[in-house]
C-alpha atoms as a PDB file:
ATOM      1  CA  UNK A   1      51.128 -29.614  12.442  1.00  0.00           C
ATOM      2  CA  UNK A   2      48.170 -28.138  14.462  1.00  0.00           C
ATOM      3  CA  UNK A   3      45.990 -30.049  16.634  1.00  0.00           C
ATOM      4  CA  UNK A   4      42.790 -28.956  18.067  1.00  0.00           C
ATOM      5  CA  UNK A   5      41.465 -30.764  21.184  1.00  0.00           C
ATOM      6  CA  UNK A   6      37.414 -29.993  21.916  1.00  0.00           C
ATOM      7  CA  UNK A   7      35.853 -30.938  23.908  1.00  0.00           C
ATOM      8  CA  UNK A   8      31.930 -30.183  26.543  1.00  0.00           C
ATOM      9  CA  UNK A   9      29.551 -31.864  24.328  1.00  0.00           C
ATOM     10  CA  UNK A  10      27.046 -33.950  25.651  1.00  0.00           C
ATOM     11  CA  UNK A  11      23.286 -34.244  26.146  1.00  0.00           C
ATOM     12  CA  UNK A  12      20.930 -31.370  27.718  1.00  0.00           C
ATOM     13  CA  UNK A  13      17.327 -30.608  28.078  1.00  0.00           C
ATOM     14  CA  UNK A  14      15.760 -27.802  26.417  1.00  0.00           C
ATOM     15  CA  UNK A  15      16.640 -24.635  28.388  1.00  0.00           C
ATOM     16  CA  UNK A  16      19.880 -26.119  29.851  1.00  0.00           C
ATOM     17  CA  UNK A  17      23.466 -24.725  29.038  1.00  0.00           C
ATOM     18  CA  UNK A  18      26.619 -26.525  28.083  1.00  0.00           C
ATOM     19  CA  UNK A  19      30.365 -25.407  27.557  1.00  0.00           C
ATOM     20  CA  UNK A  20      32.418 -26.272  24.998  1.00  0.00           C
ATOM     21  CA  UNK A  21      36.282 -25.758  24.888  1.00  0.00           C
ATOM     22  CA  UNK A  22      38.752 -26.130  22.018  1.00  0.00           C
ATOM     23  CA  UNK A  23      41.916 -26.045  22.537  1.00  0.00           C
ATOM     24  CA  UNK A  24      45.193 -25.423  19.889  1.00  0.00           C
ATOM     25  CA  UNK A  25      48.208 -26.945  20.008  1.00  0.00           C
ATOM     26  CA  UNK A  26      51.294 -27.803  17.505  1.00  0.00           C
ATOM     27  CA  UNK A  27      54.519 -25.955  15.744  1.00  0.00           C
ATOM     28  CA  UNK A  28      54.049 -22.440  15.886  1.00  0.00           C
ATOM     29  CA  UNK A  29      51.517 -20.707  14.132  1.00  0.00           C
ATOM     30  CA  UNK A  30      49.742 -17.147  14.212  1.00  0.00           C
ATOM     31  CA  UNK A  31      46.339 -17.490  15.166  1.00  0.00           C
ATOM     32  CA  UNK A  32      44.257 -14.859  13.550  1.00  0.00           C
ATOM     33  CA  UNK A  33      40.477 -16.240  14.806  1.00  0.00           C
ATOM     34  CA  UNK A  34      38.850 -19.416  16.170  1.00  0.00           C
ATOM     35  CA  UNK A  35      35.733 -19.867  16.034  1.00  0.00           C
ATOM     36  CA  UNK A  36      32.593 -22.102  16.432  1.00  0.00           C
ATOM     37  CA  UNK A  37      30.394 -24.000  13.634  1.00  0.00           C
ATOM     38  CA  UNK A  38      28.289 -26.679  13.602  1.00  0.00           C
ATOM     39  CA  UNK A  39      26.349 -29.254  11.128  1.00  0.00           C
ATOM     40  CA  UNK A  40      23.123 -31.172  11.649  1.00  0.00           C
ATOM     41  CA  UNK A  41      21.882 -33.978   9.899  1.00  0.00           C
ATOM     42  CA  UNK A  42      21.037 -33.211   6.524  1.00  0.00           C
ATOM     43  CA  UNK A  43      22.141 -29.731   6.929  1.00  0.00           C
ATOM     44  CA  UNK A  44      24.906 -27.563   5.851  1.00  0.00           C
ATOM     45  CA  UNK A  45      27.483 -26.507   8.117  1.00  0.00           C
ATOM     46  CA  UNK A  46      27.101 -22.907   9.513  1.00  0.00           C
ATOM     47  CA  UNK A  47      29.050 -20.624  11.585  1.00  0.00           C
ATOM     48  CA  UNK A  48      27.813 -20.751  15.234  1.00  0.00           C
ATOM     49  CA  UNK A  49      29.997 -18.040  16.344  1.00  0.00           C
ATOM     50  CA  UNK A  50      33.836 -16.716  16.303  1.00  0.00           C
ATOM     51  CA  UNK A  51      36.055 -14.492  17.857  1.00  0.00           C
ATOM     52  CA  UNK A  52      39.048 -12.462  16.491  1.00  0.00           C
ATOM     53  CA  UNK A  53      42.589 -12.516  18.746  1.00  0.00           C
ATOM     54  CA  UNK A  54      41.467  -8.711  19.195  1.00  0.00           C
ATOM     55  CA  UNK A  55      38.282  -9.708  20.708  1.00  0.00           C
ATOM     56  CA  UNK A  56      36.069  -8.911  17.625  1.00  0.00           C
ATOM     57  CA  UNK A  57      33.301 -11.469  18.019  1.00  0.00           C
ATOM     58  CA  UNK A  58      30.611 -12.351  15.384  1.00  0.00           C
ATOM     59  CA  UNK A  59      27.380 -14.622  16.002  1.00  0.00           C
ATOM     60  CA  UNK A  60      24.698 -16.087  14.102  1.00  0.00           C
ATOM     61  CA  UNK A  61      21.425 -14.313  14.201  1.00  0.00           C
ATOM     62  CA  UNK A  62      19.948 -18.098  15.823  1.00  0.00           C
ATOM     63  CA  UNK A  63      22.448 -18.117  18.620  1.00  0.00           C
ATOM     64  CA  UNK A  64      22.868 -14.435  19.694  1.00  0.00           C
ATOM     65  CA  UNK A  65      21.882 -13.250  23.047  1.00  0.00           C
ATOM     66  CA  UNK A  66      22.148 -16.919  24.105  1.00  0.00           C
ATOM     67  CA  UNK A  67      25.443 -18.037  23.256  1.00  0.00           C
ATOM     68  CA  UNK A  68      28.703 -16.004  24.118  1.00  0.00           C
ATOM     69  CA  UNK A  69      32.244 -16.848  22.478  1.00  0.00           C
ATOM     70  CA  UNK A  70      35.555 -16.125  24.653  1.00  0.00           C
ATOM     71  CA  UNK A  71      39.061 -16.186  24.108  1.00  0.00           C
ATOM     72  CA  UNK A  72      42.353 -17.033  26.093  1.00  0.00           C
ATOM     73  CA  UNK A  73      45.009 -16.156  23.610  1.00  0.00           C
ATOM     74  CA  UNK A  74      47.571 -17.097  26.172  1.00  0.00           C
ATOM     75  CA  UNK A  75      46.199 -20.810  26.126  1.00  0.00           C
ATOM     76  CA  UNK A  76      45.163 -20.229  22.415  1.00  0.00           C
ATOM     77  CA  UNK A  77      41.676 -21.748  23.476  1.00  0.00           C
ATOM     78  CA  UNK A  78      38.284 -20.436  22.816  1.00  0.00           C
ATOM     79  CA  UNK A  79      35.260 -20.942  24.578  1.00  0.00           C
ATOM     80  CA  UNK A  80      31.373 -21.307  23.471  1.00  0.00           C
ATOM     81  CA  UNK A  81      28.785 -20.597  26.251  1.00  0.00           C
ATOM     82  CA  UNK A  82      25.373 -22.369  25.428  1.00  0.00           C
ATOM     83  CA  UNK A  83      22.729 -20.998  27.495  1.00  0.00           C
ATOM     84  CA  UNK A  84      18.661 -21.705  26.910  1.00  0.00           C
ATOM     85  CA  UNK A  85      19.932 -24.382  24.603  1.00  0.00           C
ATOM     86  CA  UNK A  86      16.841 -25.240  22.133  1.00  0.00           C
ATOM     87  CA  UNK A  87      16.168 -28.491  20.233  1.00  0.00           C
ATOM     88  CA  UNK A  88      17.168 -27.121  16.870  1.00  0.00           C
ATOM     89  CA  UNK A  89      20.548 -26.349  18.653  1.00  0.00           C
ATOM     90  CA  UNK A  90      21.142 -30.049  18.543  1.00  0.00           C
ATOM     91  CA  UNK A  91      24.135 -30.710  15.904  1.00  0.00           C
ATOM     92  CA  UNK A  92      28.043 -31.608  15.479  1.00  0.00           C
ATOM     93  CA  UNK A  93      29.773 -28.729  16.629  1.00  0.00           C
ATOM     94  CA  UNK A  94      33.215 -28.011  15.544  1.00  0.00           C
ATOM     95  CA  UNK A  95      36.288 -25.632  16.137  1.00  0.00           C
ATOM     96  CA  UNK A  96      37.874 -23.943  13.538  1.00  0.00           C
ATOM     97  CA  UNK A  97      41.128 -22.180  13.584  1.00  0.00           C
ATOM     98  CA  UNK A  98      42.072 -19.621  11.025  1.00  0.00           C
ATOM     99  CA  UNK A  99      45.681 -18.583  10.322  1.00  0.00           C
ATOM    100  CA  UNK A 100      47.633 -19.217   7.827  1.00  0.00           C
ATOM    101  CA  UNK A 101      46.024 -22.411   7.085  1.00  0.00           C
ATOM    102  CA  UNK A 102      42.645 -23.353   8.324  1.00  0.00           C
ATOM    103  CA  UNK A 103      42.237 -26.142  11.149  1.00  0.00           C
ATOM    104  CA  UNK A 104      39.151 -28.135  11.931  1.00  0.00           C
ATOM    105  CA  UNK A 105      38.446 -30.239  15.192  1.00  0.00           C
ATOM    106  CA  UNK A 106      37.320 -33.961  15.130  1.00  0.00           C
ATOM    107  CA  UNK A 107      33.786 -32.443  15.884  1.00  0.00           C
ATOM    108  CA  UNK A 108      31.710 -32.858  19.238  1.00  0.00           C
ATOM    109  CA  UNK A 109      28.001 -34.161  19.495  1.00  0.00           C
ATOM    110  CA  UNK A 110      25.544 -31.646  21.256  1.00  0.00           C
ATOM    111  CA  UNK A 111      22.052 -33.249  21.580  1.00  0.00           C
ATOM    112  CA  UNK A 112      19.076 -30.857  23.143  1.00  0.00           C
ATOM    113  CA  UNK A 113      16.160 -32.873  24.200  1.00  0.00           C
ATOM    114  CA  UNK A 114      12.633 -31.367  24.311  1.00  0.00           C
END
């Protein structure tokens, strides 16, 4: 059994940063990525951004250049970096770990006002 603890949500005005952290835990298991995504209301959910345990990161064309994913494989946490946060950033992010077996987290609520 994994669990995955997140957590740095919370509410910002437009241009502020926030930092989330997610954080693995459980029987052993081989990490191969983690990685951010996140759903709004009445949308789909959508990669934000992810990281391989090599360091290989991907982004989504809405977030790069303002967001940056880390990694402390040691810890087996990742880290998402919101900077100039923007009102259409508001949404339920969530962690996902992929191995073996996918893991989600229990989602966290990031609200941008304008």
């Amino acid at each position: 059994q994994v669990q995955l603890v997140e957590s740095g949500g919370g509410l910002v005005q437009a241009g502020g940063s926030l930092r989330l952290s997610c954080a693995a835990s459980g029987s052993a298991f081989m990490i191969y990525a983690m990685g951010w995504y996140r759903q709004a209301p009445g949308k789909q959910r959508e990669l934000v951004a992810a990281i391989t345990r090599g360091g290989v990161t991907t982004y989504a064309a809405s977030v790069k250049g303002r967001f940056t994913i880390s990694g402390d494989n040691a810890k087996n946490t990742v880290y998402l970096q919101m900077n100039s946060l923007k009102a259409e950033d508001t949404a339920v992010y969530y962690c996902k770990v992929t191995g073996p077996y996918d893991y989600w987290g229990q989602g966290t609520q990031v609200t941008v006002s304008s």
